[in-house]
Protein backbone atom coordinates (compact mmCIF):
# COMPACT_ATOMS: atom_id res chain seq x y z
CA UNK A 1 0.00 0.00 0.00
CA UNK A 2 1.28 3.39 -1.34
CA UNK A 3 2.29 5.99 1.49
CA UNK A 4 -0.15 8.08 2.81
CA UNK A 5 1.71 12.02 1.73
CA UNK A 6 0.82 14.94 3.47
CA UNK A 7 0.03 16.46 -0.36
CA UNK A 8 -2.47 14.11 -1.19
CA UNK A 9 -5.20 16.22 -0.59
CA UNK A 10 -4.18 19.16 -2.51
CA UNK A 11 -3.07 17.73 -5.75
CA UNK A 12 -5.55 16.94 -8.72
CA UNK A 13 -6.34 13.93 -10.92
CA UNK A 14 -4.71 15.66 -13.68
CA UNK A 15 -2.00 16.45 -11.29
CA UNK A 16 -1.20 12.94 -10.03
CA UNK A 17 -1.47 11.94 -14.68
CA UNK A 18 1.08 14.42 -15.46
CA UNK A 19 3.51 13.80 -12.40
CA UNK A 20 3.44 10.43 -13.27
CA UNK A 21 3.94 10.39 -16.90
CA UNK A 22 6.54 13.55 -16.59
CA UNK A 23 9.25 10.91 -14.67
CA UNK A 24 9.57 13.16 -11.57
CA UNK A 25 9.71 12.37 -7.88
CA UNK A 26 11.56 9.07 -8.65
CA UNK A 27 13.64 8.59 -5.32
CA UNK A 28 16.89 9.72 -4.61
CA UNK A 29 19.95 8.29 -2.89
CA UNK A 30 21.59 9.89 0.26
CA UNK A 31 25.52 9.91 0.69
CA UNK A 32 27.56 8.61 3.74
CA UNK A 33 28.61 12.20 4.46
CA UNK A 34 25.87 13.89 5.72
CA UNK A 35 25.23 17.27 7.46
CA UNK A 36 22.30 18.53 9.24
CA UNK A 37 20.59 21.98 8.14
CA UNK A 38 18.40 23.62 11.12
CA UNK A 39 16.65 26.33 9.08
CA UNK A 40 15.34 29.26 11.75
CA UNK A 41 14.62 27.23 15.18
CA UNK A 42 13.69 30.28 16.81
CA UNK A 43 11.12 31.83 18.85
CA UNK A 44 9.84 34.25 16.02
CA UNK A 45 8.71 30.61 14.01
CA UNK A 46 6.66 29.11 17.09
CA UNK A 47 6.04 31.97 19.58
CA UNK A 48 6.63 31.88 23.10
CA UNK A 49 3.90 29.27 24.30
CA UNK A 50 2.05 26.74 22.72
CA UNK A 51 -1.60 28.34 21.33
CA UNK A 52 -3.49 28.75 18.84
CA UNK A 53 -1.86 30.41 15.25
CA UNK A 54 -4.52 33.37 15.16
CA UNK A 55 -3.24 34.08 18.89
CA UNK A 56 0.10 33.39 18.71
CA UNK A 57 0.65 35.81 15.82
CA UNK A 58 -0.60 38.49 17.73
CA UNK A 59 2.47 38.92 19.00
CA UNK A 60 4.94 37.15 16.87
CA UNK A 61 3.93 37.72 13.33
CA UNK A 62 5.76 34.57 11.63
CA UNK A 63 4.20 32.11 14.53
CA UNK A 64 3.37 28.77 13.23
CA UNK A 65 1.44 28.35 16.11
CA UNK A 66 0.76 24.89 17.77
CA UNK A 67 2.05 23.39 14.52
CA UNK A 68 5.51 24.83 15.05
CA UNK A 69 5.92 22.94 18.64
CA UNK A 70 4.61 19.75 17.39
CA UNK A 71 7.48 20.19 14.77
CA UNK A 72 10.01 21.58 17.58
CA UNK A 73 9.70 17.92 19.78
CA UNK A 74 10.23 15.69 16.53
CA UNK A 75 13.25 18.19 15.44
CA UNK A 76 14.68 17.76 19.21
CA UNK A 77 14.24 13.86 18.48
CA UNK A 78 16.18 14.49 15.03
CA UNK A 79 18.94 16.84 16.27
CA UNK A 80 19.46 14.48 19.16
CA UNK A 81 20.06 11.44 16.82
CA UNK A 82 22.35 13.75 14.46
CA UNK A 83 24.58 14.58 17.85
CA UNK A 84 24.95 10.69 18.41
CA UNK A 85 26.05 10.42 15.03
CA UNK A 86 28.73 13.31 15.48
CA UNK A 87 27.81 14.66 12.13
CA UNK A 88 27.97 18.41 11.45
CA UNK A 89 25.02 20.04 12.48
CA UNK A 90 24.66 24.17 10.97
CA UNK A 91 22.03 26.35 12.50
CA UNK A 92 20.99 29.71 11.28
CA UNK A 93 19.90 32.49 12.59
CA UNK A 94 18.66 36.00 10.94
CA UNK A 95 18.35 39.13 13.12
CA UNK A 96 18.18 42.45 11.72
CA UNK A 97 19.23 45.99 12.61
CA UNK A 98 16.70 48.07 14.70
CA UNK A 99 17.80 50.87 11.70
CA UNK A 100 16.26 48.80 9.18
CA UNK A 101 19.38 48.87 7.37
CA UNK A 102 19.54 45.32 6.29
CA UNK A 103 16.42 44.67 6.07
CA UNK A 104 16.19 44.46 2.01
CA UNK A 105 12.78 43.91 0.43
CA UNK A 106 11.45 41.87 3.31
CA UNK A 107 9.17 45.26 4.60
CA UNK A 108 7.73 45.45 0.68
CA UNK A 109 5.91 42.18 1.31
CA UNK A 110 4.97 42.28 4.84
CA UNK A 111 3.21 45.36 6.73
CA UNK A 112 4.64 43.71 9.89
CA UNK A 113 7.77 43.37 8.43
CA UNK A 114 9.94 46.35 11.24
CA UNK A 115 8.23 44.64 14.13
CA UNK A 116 10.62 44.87 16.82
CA UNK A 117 10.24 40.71 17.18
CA UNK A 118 13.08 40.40 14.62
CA UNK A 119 15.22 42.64 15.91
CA UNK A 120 18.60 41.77 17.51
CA UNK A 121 18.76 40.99 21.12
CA UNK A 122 14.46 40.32 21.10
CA UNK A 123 13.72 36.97 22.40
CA UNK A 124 11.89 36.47 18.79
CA UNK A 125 15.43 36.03 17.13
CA UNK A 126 16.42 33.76 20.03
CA UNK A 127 16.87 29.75 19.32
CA UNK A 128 14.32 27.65 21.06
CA UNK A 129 15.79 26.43 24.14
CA UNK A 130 15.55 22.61 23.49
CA UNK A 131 16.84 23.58 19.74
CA UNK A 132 19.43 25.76 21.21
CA UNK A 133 23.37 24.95 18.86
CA UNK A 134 26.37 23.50 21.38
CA UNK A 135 29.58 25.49 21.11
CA UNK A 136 30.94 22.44 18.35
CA UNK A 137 27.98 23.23 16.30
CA UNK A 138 28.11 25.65 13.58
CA UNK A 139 26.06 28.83 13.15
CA UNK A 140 25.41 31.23 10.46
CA UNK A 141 23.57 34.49 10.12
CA UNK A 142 21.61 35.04 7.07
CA UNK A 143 19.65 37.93 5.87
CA UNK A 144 17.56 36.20 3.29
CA UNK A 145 15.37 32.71 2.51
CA UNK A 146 18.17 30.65 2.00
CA UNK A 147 21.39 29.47 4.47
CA UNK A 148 23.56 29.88 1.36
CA UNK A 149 22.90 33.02 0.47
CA UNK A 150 25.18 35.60 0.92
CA UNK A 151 26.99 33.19 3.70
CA UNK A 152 30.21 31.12 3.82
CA UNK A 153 28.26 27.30 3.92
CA UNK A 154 29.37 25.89 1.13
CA UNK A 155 32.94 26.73 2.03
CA UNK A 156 32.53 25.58 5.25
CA UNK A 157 30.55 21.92 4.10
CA UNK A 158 33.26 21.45 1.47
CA UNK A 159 35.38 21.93 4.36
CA UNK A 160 33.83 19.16 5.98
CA UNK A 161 33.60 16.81 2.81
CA UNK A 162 29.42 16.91 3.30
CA UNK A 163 27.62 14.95 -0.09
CA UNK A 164 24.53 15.24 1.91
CA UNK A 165 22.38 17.79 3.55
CA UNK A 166 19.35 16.47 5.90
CA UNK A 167 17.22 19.44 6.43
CA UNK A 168 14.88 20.85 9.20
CA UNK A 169 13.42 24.15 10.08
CA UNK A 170 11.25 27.12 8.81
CA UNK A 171 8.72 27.62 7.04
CA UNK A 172 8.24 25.07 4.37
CA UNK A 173 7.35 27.12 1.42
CA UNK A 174 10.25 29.67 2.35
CA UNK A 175 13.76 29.66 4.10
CA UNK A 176 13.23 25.57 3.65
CA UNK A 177 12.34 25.62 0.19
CA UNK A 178 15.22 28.24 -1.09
CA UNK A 179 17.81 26.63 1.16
CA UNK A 180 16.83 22.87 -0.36
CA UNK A 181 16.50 24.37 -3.90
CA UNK A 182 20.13 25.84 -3.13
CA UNK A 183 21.55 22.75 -2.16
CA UNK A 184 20.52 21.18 -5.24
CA UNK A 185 21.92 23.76 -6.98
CA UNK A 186 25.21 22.68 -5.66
CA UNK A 187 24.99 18.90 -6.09
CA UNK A 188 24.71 18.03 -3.06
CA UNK A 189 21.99 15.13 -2.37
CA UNK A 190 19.17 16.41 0.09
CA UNK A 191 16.57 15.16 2.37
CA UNK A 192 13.67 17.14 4.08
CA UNK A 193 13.14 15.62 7.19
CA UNK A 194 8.76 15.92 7.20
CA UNK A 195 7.49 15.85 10.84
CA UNK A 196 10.61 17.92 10.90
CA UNK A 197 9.38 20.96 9.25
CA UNK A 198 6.12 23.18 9.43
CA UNK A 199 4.44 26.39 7.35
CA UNK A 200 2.32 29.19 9.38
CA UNK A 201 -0.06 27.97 5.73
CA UNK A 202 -1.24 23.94 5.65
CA UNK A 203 -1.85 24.44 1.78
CA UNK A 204 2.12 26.01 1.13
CA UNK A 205 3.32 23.11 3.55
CA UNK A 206 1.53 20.62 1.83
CA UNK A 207 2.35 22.11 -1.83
CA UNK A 208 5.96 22.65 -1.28
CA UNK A 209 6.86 19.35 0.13
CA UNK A 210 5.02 17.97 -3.02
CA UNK A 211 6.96 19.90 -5.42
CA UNK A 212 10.45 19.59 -3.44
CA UNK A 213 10.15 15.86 -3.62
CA UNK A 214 9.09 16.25 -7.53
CA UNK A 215 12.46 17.63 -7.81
CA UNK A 216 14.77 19.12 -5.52
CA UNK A 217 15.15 16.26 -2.61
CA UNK A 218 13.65 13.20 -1.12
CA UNK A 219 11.07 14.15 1.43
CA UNK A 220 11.79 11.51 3.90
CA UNK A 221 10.33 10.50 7.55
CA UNK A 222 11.84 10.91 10.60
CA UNK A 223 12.00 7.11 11.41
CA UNK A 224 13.58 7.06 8.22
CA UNK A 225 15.97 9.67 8.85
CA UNK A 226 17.39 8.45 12.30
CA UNK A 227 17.93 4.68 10.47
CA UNK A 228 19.93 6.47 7.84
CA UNK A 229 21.81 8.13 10.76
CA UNK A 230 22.27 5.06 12.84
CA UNK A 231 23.87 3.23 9.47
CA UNK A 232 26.21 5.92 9.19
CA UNK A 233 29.80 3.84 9.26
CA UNK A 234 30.84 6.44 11.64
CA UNK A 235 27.69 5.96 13.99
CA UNK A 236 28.69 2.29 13.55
């Protein structure tokens, strides 16, 4: 019995026709070099509590509400299992200026967008305590939708030797999507953890997953992910 995908409910007949005469989505293969990706674990992504979204952006604009912690326990469980592995984990993080100075186009598309939430030294650019990077963990700050752009992490996972990039974080349909659609830019094999990310918009979530596993990566499970981690030949 086929897999049960979180997309199934968006996509058309016509849709599931073309995808399947088109050749896409065939599965992928991961590398024995892996890295793990945590895409924006931080407060401004879940809010400070567990509520409901339509509260919870009240106050934190880019909340994925109760969603977002469901998605913060399972990436504890994946982060955990990527530590026992001693693979490289990267986390990113992207505070702005109170000036406004780098803040780009992001205010053109958002109203919200100079809240003081994603400002420097607010708790909303803060990594969520159970997320939060150890000192032999990377970290890189970004100012736009992906963790390559603009930063040094393709230096630093050639550095490393990395063929593979697991990925978790925020939100789906953007810093996820441009940071996976990066990594395939580069070659490197990738694999979007599910439970392991979340969108403040079910349909985008659903949607982008679809289309990422069309093309860019293999969206995989998390019990899938951690068996791929445990046959590792260095967690051997």
């Amino acid at each position: 019995m086929a897999r049960k995908r979180v997309w199934d409910a968006f996509i058309t007949d016509l849709d599931r026709q073309v995808f399947e005469a088109s050749g896409y989505g065939q599965k992928g293969t991961l590398g024995e070099r892996p890295a793990l990706l945590m895409v924006d674990f931080h407060y401004n992504f879940f809010g400070d509590r567990p509520e409901h979204i339509l509260e919870s952006v009240k106050r934190f604009r880019n909340s994925c509400g109760e969603a977002g912690w469901l998605c913060v326990e399972k990436a504890k469980e994946l982060l955990d299992a990527a530590r026992i592995a001693q693979i490289p984990i990267v986390h990113s993080t992207n505070e702005r200026r109170k000036d406004g100075l780098d803040s780009g186009r992001w205010s053109n598309k958002n109203r919200r967008a100079m809240e003081e939430s994603t400002f420097a030294g607010h708790m909303g650019t803060q990594f969520m305590k159970s997320l939060e990077p150890l000192p032999s963990e990377l970290v890189i700050h970004k100012l736009k939708p992906s963790m390559f752009y603009g930063t040094s992490l393709v230096g630093m996972l050639n550095d490393l030797k990395v063929d593979t990039l697991l990925v978790a974080g925020t939100t789906t349909s953007g810093c996820v999507r441009a940071t996976v659609v990066d990594a395939f830019s580069y070659n490197y094999a990738v694999g979007v953890v599910e439970e392991c990310v979340v969108d403040r918009w079910e349909s985008s979530h659903a949607m982008t997953l679809f289309d990422l596993d069309a093309k860019y990566a293999d969206v995989i499970s998390l019990a899938e992910t951690t068996g791929f981690l445990k046959g590792l030949p260095s967690a051997r």
